[in-house]
C-alpha atoms as a PDB file:
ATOM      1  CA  UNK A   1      51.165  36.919 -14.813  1.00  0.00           C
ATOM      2  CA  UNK A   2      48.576  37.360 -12.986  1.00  0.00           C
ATOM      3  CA  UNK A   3      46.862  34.926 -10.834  1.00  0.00           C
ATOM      4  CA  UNK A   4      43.509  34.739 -10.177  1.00  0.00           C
ATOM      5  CA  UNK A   5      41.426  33.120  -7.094  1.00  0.00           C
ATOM      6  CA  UNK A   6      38.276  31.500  -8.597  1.00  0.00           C
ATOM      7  CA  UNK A   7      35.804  31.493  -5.746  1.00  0.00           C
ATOM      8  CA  UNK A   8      35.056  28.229  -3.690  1.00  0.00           C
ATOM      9  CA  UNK A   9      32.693  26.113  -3.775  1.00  0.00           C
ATOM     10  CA  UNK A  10      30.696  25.753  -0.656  1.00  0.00           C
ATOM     11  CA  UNK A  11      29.244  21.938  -0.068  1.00  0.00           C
ATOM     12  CA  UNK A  12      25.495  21.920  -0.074  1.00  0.00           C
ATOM     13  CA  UNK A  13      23.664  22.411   3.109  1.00  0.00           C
ATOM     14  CA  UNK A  14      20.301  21.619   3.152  1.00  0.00           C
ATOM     15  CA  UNK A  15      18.302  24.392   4.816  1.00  0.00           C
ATOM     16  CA  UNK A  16      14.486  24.298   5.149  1.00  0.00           C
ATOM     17  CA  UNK A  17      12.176  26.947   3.074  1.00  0.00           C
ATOM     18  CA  UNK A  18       9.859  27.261   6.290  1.00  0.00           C
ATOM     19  CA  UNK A  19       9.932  27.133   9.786  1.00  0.00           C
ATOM     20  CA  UNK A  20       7.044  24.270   9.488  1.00  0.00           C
ATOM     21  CA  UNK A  21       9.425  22.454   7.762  1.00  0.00           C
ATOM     22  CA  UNK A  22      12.175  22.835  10.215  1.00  0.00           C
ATOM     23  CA  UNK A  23       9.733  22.471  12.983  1.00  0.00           C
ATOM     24  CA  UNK A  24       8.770  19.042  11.585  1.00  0.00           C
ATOM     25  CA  UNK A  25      12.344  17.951  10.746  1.00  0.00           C
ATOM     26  CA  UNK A  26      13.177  18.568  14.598  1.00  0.00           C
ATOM     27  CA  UNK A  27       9.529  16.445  16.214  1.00  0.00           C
ATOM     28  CA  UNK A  28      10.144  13.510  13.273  1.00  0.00           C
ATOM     29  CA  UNK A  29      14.099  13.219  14.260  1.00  0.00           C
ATOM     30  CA  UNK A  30      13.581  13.435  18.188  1.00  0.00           C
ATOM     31  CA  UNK A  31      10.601  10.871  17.977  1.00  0.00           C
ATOM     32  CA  UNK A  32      12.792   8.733  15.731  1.00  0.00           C
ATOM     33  CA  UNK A  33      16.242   8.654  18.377  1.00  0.00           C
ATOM     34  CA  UNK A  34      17.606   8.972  14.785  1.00  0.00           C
ATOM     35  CA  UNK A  35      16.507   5.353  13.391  1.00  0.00           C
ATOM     36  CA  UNK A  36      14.705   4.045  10.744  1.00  0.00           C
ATOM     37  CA  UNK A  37      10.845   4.158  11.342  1.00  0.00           C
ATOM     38  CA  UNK A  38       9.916   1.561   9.014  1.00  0.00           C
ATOM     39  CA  UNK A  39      12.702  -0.762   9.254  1.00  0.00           C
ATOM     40  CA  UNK A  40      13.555   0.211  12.626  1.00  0.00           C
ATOM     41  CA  UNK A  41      17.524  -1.139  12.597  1.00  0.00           C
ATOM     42  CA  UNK A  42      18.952   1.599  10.195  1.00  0.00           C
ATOM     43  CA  UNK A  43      19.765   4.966  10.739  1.00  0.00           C
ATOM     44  CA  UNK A  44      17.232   7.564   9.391  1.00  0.00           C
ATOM     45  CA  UNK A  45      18.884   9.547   6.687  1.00  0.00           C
ATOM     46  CA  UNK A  46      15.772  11.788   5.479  1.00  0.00           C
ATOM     47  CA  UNK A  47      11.984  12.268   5.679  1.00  0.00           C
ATOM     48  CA  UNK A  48       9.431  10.693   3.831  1.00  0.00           C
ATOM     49  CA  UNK A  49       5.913  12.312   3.242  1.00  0.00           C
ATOM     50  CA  UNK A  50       2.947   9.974   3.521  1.00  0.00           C
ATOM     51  CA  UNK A  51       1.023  11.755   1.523  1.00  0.00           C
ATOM     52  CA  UNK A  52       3.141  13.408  -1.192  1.00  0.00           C
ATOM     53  CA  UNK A  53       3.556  17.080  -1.013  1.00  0.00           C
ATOM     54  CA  UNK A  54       2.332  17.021  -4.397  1.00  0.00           C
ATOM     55  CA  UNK A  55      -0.555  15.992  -3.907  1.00  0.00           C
ATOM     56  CA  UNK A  56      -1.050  18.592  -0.966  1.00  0.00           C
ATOM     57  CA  UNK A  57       1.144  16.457   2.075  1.00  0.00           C
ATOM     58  CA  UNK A  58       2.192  18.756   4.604  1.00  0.00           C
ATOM     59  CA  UNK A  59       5.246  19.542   6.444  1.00  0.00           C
ATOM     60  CA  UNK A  60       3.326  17.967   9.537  1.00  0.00           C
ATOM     61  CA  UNK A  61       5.315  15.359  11.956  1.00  0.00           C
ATOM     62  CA  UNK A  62       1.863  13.669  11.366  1.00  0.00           C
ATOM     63  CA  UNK A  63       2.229  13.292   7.843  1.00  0.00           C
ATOM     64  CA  UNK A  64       6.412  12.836   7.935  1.00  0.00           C
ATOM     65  CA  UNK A  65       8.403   9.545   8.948  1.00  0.00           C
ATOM     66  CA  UNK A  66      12.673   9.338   9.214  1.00  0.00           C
ATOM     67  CA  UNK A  67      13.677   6.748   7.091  1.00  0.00           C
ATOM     68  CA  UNK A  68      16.901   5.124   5.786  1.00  0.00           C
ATOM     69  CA  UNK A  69      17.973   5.509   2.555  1.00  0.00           C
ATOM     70  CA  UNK A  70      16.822   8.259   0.147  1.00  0.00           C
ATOM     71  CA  UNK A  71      13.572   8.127  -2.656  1.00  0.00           C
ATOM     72  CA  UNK A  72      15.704   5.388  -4.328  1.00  0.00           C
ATOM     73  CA  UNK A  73      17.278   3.292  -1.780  1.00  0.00           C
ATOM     74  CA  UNK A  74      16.356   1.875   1.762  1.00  0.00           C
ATOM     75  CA  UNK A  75      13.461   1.961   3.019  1.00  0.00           C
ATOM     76  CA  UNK A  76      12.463   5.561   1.627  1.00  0.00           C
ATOM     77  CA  UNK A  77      13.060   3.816  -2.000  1.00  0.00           C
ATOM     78  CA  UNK A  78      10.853   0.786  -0.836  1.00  0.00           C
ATOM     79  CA  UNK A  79       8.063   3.324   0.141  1.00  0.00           C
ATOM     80  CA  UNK A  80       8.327   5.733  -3.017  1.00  0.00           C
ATOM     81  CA  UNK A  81       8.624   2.621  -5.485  1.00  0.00           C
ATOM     82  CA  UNK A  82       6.387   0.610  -3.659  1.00  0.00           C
ATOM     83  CA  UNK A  83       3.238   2.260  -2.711  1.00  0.00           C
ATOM     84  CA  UNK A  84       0.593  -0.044  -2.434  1.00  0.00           C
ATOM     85  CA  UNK A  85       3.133  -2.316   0.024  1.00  0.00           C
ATOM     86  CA  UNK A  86       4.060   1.122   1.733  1.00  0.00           C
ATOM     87  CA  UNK A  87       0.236   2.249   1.896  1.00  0.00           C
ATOM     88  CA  UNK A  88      -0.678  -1.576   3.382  1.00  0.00           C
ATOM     89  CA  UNK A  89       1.742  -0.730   6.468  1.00  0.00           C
ATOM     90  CA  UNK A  90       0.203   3.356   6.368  1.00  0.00           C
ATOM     91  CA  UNK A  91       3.525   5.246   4.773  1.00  0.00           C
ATOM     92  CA  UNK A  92       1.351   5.760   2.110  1.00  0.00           C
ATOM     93  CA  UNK A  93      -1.511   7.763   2.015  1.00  0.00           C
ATOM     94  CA  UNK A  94      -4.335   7.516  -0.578  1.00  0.00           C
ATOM     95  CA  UNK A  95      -6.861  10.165  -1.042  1.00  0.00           C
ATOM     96  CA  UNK A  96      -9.351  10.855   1.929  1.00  0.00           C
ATOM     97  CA  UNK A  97      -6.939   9.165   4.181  1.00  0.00           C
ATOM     98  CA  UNK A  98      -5.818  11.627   7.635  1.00  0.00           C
ATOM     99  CA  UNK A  99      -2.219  11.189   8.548  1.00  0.00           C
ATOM    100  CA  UNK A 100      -3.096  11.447  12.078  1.00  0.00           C
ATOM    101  CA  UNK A 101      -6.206   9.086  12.372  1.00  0.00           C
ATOM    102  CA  UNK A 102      -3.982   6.074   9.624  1.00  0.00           C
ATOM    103  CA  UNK A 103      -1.539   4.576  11.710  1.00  0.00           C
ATOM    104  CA  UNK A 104       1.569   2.816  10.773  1.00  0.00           C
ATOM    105  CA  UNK A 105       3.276  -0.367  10.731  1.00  0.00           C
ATOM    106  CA  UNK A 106       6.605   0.773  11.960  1.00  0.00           C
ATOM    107  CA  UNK A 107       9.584  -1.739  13.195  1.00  0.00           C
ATOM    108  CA  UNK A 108      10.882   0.953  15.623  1.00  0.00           C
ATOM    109  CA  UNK A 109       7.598   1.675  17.449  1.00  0.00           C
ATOM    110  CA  UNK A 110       5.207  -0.914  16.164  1.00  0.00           C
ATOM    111  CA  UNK A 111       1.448  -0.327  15.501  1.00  0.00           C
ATOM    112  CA  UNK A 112       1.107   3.404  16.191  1.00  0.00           C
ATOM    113  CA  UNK A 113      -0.405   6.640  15.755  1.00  0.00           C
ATOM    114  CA  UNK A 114       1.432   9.373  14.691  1.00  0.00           C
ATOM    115  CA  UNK A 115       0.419  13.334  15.881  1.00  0.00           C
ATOM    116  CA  UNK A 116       1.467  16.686  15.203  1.00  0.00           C
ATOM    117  CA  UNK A 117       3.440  17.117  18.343  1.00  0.00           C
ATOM    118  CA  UNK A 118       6.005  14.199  17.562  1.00  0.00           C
ATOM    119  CA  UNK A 119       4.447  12.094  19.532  1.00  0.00           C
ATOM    120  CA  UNK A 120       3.387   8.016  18.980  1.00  0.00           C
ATOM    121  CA  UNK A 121      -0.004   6.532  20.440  1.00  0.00           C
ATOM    122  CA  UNK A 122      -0.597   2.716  19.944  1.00  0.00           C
ATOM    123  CA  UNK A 123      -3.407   2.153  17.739  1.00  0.00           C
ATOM    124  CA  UNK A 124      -6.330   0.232  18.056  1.00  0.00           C
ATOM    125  CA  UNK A 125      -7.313  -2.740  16.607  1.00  0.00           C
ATOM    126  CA  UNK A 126      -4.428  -5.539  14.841  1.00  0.00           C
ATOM    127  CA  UNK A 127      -1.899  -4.857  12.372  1.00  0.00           C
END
């Protein structure tokens, strides 16, 4: 008989479709130290879009926050099930709204200003 070696599987790896994507990735986890931006005590697991990428969001570290949990869970399921609470505290955007000039509520940096560089501003004005 003979055997026959089935090929392995490889586990996923998630690899970005652009370099603006993987350009973003890099600013949003080096701004974030790796911690929640919304809930600021958890560690980030992925990036959520302010404004949806489809509705035209773009891979921008402007636009992009590193959040616990995942679209269901954490505080990336609070913001994608929860958007009028999410766009209260600016991680969501409605239409007409610039990620760069809507800042955010966040528990790891406060009342900010995010910018395309991966960089955080304080924002005027109370929360």
């Amino acid at each position: 008989m003979i055997r026959q070696s089935w090929p392995k599987t490889q586990p996923r790896i998630r690899r970005p479709k652009n370099a603006g994507e993987a350009k973003t990735r890099l600013l949003v986890r080096e701004r974030s130290g790796g911690w929640c931006e919304i809930c600021g005590v958890k560690r980030a697991e992925s990036v959520h879009h302010r404004r949806k990428r489809s509705q035209g969001g773009p891979w921008s570290a402007s636009n992009c926050v590193h959040v616990c949990g995942d679209g269901v869970r954490g505080c990336h399921g609070w913001a994608e099930g929860s958007p009028n609470s999410a766009a209260a505290e600016g991680f969501h955007l409605r239409p007409g709204q610039v990620p760069a000039e809507t800042p955010i509520v966040s528990g790891l940096h406060g009342y900010v200003l995010l910018d395309d560089h991966g960089a955080i501003r304080p924002a005027g004005g109370a929360a």
